[in-house]
PDB file of N, CA and C in Angstrom:
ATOM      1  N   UNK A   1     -38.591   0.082  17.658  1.00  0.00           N
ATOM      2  CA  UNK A   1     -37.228  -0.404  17.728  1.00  0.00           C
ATOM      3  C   UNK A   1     -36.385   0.302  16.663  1.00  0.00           C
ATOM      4  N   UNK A   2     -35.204   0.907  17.078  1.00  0.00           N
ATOM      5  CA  UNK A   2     -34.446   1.291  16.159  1.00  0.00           C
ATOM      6  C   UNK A   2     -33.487   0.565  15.121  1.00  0.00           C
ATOM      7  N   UNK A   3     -33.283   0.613  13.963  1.00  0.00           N
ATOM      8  CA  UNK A   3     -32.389  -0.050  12.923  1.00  0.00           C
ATOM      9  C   UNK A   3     -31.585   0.182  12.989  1.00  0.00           C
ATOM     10  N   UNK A   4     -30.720  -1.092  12.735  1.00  0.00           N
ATOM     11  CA  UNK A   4     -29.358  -1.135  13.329  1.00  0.00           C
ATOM     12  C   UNK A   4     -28.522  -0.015  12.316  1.00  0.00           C
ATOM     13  N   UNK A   5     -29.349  -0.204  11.507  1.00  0.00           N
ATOM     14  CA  UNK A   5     -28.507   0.921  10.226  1.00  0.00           C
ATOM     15  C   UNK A   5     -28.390   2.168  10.499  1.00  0.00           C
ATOM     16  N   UNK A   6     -29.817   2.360  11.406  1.00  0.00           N
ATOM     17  CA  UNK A   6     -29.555   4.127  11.901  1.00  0.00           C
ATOM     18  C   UNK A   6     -28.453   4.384  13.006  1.00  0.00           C
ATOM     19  N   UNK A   7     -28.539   3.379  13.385  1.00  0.00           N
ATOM     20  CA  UNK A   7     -27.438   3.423  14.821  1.00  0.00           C
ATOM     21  C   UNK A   7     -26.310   3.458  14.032  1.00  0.00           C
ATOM     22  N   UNK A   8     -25.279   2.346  12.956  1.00  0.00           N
ATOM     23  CA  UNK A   8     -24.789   2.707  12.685  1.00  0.00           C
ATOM     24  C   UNK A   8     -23.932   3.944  11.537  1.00  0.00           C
ATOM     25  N   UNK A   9     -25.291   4.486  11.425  1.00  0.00           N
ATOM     26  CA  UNK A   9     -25.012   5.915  11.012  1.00  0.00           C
ATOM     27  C   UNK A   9     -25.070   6.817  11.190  1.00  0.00           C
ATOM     28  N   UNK A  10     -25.755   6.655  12.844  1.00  0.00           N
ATOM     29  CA  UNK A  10     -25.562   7.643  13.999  1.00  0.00           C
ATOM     30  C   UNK A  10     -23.848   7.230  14.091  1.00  0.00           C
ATOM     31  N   UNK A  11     -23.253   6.560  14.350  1.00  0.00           N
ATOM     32  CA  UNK A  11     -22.276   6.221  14.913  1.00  0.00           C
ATOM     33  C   UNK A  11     -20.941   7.341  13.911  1.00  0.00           C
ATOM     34  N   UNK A  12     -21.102   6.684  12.716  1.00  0.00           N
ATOM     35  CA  UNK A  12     -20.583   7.011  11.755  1.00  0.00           C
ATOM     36  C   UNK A  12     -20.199   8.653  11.695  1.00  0.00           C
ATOM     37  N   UNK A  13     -21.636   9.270  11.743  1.00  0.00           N
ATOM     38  CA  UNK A  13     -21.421  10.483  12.168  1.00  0.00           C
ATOM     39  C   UNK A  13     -20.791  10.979  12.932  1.00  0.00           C
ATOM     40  N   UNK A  14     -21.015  10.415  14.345  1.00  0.00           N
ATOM     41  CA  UNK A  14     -20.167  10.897  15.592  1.00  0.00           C
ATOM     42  C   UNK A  14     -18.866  10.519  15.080  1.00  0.00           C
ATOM     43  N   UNK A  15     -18.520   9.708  14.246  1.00  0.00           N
ATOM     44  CA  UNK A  15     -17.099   9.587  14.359  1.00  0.00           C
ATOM     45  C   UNK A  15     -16.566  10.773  13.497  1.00  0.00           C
ATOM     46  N   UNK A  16     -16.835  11.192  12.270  1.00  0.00           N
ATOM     47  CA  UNK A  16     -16.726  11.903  11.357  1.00  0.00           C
ATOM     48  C   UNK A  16     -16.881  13.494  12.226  1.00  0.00           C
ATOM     49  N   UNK A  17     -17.641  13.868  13.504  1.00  0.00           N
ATOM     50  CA  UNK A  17     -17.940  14.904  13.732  1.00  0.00           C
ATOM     51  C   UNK A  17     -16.503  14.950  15.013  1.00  0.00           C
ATOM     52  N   UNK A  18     -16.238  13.800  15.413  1.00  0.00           N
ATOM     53  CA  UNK A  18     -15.024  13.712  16.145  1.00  0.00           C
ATOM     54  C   UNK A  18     -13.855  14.139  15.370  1.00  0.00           C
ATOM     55  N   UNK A  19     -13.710  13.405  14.335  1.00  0.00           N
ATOM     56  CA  UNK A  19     -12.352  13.603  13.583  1.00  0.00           C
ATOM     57  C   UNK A  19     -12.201  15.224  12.917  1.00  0.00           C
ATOM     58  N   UNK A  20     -13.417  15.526  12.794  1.00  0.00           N
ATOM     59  CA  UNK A  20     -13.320  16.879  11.893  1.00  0.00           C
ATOM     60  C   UNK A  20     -13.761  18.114  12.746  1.00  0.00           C
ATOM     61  N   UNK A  21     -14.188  18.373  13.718  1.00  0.00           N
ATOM     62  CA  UNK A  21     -14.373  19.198  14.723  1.00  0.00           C
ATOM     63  C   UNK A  21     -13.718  19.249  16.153  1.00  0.00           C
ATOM     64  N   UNK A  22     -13.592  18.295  16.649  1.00  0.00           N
ATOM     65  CA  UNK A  22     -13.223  17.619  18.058  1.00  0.00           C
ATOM     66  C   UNK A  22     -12.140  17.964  18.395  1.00  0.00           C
ATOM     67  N   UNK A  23     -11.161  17.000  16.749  1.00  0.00           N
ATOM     68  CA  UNK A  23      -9.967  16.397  16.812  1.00  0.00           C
ATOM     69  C   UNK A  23      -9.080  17.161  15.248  1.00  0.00           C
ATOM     70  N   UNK A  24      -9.381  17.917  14.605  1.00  0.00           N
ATOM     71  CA  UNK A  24      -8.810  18.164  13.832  1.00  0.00           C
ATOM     72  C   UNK A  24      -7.318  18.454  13.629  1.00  0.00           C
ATOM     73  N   UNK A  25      -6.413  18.314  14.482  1.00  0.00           N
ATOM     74  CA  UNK A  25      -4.963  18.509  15.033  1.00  0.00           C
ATOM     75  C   UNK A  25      -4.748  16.880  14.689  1.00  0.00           C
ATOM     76  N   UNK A  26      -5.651  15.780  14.495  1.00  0.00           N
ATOM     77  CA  UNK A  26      -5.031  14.577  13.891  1.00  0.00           C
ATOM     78  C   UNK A  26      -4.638  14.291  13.229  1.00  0.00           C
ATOM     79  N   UNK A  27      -3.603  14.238  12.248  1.00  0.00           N
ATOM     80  CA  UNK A  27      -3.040  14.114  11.365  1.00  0.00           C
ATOM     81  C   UNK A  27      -3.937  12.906  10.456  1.00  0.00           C
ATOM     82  N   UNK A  28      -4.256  12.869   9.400  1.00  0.00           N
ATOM     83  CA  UNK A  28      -4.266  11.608   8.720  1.00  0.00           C
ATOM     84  C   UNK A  28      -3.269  10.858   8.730  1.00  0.00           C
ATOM     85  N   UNK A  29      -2.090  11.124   8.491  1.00  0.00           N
ATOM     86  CA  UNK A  29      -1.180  10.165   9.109  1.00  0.00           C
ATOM     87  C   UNK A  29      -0.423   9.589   9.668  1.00  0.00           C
ATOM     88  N   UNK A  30      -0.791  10.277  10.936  1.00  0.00           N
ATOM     89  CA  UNK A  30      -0.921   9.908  12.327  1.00  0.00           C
ATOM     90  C   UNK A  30      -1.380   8.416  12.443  1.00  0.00           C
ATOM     91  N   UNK A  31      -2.902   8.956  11.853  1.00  0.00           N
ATOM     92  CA  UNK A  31      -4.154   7.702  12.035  1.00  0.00           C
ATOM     93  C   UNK A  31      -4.131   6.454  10.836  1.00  0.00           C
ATOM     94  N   UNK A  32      -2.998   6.831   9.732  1.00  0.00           N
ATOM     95  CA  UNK A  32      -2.643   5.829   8.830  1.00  0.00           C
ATOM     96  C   UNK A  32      -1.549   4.703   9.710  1.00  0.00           C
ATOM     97  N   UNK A  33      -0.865   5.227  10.228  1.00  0.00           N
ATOM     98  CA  UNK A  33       0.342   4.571  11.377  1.00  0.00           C
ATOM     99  C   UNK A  33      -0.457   3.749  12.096  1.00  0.00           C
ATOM    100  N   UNK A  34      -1.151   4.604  13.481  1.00  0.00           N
ATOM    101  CA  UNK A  34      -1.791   3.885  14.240  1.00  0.00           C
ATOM    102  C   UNK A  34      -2.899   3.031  14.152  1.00  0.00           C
ATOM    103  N   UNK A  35      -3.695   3.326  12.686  1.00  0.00           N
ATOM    104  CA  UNK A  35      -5.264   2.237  12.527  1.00  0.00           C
ATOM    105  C   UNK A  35      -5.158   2.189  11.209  1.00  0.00           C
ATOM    106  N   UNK A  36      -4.216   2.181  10.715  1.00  0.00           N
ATOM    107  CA  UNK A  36      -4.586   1.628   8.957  1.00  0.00           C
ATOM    108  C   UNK A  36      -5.388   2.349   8.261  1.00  0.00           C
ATOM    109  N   UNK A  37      -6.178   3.476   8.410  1.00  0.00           N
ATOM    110  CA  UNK A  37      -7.013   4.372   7.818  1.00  0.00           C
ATOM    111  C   UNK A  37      -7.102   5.491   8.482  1.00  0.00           C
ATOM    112  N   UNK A  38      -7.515   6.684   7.289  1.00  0.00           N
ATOM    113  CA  UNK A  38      -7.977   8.031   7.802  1.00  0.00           C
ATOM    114  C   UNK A  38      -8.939   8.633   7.202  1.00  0.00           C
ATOM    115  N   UNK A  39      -8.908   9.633   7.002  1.00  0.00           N
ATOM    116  CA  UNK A  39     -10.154  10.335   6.593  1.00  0.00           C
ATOM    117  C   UNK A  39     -10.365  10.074   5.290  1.00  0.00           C
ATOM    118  N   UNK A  40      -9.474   9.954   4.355  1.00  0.00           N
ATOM    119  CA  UNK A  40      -9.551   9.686   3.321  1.00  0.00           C
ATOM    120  C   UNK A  40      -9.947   8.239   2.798  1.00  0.00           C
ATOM    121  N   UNK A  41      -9.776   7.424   3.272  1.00  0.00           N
ATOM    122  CA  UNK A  41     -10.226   6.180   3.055  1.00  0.00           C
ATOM    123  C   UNK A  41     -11.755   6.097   3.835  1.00  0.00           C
ATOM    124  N   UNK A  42     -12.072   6.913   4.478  1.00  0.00           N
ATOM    125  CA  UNK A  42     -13.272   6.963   4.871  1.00  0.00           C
ATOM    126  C   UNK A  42     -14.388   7.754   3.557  1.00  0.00           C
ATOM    127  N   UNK A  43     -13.525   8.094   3.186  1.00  0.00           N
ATOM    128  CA  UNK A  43     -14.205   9.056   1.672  1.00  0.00           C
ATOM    129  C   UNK A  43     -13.939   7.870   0.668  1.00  0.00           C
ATOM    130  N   UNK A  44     -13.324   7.117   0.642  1.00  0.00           N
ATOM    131  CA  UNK A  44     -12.923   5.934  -0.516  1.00  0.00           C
ATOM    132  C   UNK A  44     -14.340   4.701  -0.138  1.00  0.00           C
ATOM    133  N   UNK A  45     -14.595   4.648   0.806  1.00  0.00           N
ATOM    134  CA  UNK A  45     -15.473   3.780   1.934  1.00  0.00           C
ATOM    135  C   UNK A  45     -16.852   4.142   1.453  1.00  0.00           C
ATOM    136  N   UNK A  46     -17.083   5.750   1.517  1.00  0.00           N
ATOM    137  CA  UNK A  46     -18.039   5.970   1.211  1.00  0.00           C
ATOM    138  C   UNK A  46     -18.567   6.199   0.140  1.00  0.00           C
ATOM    139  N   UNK A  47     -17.736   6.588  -0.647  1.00  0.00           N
ATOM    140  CA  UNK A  47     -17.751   6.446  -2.600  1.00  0.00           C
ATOM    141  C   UNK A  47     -18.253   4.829  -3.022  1.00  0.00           C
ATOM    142  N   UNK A  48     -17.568   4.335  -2.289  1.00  0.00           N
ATOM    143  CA  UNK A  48     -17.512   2.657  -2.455  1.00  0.00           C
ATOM    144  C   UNK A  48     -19.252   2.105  -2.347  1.00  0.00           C
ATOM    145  N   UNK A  49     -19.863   2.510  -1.417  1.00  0.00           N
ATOM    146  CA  UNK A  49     -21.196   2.080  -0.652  1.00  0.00           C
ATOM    147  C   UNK A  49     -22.340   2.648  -1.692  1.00  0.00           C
ATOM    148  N   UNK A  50     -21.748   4.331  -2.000  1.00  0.00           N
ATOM    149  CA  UNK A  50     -22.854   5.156  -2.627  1.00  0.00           C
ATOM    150  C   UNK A  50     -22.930   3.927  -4.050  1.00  0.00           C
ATOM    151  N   UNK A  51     -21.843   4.121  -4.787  1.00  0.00           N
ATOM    152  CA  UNK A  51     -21.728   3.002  -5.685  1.00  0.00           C
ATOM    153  C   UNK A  51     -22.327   2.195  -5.857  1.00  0.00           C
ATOM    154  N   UNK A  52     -22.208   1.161  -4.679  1.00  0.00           N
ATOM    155  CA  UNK A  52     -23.058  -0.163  -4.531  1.00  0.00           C
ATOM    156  C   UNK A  52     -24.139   0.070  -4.302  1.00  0.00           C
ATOM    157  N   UNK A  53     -24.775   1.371  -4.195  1.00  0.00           N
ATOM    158  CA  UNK A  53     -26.183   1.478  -3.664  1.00  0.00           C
ATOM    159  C   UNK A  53     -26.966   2.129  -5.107  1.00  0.00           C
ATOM    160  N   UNK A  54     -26.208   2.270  -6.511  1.00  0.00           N
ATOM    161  CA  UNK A  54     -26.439   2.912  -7.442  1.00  0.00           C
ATOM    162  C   UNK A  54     -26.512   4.334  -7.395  1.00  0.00           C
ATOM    163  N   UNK A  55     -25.654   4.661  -6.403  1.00  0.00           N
ATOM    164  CA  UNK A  55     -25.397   6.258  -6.388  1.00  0.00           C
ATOM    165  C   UNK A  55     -24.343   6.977  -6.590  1.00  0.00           C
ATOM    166  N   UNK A  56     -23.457   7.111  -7.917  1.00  0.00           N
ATOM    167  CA  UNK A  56     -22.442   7.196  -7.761  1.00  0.00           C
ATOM    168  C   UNK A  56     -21.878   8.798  -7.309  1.00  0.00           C
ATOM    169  N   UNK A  57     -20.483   8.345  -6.826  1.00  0.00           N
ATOM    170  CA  UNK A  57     -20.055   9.968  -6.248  1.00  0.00           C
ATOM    171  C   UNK A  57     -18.265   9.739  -6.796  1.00  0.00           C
ATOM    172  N   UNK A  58     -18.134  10.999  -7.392  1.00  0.00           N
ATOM    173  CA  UNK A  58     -16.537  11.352  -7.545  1.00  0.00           C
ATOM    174  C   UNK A  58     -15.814  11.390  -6.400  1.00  0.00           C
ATOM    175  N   UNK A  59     -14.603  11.054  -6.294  1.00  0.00           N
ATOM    176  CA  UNK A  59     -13.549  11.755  -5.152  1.00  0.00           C
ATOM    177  C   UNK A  59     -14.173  12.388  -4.016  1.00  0.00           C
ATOM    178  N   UNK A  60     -14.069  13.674  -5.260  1.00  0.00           N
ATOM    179  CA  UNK A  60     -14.140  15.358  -4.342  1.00  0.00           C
ATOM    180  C   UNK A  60     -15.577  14.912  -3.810  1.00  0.00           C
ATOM    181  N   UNK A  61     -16.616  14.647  -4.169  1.00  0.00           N
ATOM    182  CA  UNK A  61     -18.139  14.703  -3.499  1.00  0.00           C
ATOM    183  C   UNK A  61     -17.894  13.755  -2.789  1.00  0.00           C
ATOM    184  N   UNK A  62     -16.852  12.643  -2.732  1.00  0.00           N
ATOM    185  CA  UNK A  62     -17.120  11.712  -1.238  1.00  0.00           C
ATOM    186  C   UNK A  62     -16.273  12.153  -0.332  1.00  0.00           C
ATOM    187  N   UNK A  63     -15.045  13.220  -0.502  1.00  0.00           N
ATOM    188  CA  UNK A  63     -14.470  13.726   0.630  1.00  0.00           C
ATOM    189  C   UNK A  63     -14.976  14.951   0.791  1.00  0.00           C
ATOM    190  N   UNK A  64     -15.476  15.338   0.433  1.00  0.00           N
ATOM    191  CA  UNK A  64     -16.382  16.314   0.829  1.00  0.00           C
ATOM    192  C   UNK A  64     -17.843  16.166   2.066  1.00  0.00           C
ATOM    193  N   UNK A  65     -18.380  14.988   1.430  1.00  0.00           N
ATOM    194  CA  UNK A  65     -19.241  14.759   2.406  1.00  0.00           C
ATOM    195  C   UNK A  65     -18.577  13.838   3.960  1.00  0.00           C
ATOM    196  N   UNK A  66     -17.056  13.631   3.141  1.00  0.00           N
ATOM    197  CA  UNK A  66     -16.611  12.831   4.949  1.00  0.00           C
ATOM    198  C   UNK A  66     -15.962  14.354   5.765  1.00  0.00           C
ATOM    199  N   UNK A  67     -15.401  15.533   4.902  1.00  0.00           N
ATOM    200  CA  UNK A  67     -14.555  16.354   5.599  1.00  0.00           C
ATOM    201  C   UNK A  67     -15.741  17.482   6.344  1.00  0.00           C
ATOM    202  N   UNK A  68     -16.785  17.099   5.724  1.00  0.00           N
ATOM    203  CA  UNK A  68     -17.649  18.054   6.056  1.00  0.00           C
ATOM    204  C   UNK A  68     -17.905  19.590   4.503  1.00  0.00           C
ATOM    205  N   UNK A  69     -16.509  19.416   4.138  1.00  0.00           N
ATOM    206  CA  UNK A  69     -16.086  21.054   3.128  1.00  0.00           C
ATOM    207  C   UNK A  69     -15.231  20.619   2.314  1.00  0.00           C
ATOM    208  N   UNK A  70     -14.653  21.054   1.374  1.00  0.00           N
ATOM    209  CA  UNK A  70     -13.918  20.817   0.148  1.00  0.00           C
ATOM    210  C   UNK A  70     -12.627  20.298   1.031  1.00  0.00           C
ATOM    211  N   UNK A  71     -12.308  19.014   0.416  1.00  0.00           N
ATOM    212  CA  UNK A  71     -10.545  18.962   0.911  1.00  0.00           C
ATOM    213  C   UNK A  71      -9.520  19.711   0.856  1.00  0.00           C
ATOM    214  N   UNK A  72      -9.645  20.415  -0.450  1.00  0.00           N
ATOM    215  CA  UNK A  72      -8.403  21.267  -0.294  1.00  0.00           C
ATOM    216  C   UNK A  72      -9.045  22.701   0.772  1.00  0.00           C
ATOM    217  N   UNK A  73      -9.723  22.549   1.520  1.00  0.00           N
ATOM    218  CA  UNK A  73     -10.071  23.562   2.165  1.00  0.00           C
ATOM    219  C   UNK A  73      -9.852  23.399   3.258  1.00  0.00           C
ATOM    220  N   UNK A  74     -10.058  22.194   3.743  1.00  0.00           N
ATOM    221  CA  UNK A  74      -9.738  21.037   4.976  1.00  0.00           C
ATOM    222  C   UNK A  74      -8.265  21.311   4.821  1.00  0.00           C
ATOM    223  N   UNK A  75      -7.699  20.837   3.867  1.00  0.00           N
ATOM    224  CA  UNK A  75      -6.359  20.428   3.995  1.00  0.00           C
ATOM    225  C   UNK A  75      -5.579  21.932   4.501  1.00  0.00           C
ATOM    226  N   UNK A  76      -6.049  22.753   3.883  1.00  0.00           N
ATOM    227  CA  UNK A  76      -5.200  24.009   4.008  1.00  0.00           C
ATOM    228  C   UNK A  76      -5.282  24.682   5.410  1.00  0.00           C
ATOM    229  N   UNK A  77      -6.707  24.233   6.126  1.00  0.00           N
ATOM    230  CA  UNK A  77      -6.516  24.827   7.469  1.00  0.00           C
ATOM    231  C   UNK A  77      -6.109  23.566   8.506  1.00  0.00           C
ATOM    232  N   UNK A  78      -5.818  22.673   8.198  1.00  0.00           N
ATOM    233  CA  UNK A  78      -5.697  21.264   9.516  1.00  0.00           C
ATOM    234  C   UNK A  78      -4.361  20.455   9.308  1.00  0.00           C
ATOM    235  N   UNK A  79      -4.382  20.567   7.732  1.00  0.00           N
ATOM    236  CA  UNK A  79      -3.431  19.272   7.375  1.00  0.00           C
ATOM    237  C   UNK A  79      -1.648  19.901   7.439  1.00  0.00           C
ATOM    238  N   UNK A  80      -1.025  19.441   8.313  1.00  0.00           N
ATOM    239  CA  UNK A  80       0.681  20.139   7.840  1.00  0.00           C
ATOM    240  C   UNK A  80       1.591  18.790   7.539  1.00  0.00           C
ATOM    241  N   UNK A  81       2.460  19.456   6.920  1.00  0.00           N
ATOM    242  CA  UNK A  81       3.750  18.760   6.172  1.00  0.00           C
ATOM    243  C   UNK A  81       4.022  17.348   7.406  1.00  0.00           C
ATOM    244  N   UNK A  82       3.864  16.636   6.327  1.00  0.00           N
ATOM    245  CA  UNK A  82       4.639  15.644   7.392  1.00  0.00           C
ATOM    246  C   UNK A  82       6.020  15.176   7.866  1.00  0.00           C
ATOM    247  N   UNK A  83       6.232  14.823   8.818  1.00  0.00           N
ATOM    248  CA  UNK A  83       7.637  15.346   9.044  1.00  0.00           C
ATOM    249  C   UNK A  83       8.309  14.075   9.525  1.00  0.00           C
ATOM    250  N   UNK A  84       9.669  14.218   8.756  1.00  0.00           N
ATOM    251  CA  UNK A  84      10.752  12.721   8.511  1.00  0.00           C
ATOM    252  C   UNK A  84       9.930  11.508   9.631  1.00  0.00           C
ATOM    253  N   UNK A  85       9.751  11.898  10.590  1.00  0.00           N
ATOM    254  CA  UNK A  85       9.358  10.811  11.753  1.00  0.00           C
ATOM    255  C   UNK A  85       7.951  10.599  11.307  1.00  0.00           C
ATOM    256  N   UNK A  86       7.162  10.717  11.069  1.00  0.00           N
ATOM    257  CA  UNK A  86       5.841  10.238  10.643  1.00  0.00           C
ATOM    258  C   UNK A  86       6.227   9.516   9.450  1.00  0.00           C
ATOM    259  N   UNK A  87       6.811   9.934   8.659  1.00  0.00           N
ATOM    260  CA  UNK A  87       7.160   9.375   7.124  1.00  0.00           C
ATOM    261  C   UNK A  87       7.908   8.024   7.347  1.00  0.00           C
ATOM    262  N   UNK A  88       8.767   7.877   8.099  1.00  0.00           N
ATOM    263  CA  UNK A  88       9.613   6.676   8.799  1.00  0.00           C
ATOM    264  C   UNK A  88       8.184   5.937   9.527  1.00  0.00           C
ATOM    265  N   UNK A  89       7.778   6.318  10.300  1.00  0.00           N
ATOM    266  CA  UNK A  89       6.691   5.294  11.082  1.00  0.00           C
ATOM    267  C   UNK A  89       5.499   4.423  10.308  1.00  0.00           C
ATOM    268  N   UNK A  90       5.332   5.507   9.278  1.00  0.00           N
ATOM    269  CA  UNK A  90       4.001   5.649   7.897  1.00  0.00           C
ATOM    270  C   UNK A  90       5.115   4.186   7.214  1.00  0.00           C
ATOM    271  N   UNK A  91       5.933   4.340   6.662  1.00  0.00           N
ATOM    272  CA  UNK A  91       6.500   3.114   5.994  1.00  0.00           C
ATOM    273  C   UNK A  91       6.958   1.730   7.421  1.00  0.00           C
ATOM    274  N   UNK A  92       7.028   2.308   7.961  1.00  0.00           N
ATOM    275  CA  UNK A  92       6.996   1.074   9.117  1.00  0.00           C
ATOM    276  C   UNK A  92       6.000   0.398   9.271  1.00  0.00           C
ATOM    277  N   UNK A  93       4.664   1.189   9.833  1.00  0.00           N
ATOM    278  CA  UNK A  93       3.621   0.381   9.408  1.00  0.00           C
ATOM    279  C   UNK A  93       3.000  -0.294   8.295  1.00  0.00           C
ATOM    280  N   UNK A  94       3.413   0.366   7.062  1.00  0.00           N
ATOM    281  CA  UNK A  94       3.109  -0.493   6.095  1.00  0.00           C
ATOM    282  C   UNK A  94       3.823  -1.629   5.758  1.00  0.00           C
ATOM    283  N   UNK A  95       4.874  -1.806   6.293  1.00  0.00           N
ATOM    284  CA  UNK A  95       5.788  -2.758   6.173  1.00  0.00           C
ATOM    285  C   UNK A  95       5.039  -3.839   7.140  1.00  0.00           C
ATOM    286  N   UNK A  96       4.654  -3.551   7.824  1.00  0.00           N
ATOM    287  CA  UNK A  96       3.986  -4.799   9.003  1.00  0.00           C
ATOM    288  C   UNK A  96       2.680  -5.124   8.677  1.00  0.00           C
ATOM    289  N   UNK A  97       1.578  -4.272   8.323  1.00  0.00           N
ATOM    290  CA  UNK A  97       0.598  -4.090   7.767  1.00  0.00           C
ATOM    291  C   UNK A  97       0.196  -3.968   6.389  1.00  0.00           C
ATOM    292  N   UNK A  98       0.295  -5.034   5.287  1.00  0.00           N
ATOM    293  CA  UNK A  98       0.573  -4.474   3.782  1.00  0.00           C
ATOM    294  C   UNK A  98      -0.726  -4.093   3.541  1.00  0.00           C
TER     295      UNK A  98
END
């Protein structure tokens, strides 16, 4: 029987291999608007766990292991300027969503 833990870190993966291969044209905050989190809080998530598990990890080594590669490396080939209408929607949702 498989553990539920592997499943959900099979899962985890697929999501991480979605967002960063699949789908990389997603904006993080795009996905801050529409679901309250992005890649980066998935690196905050996982810093958080290593932590609690007595493993600690900086920043850069937990977005690193969510981006797959250094963020600013990520960022420079995927991530663009965000633009007035995302920035308006980005504070909209936080306004509804604190």
């Amino acid at each position: 029987m498989v553990d539920t833990v592997q499943l959900e870190a099979a899962a985890f993966r697929r999501l991480l291999r979605h967002l960063n291969q699949d789908r990389p044209d997603v904006q993080n905050i795009d996905l801050m608007i529409l679901a309250g989190f992005c890649r980066n809080c998935l690196a905050d998530w996982y810093r958080e766990a290593a932590e609690a598990a007595g493993q600690p990890l900086d920043k850069d080594q937990a977005r690193e292991a969510v981006y797959g590669m250094p963020f600013a490396e990520w960022k420079a080939r995927h991530q663009a300027e965000a633009t007035p209408e995302q920035l308006a929607a980005f504070e909209a949702a936080r306004r509804k969503h604190p």
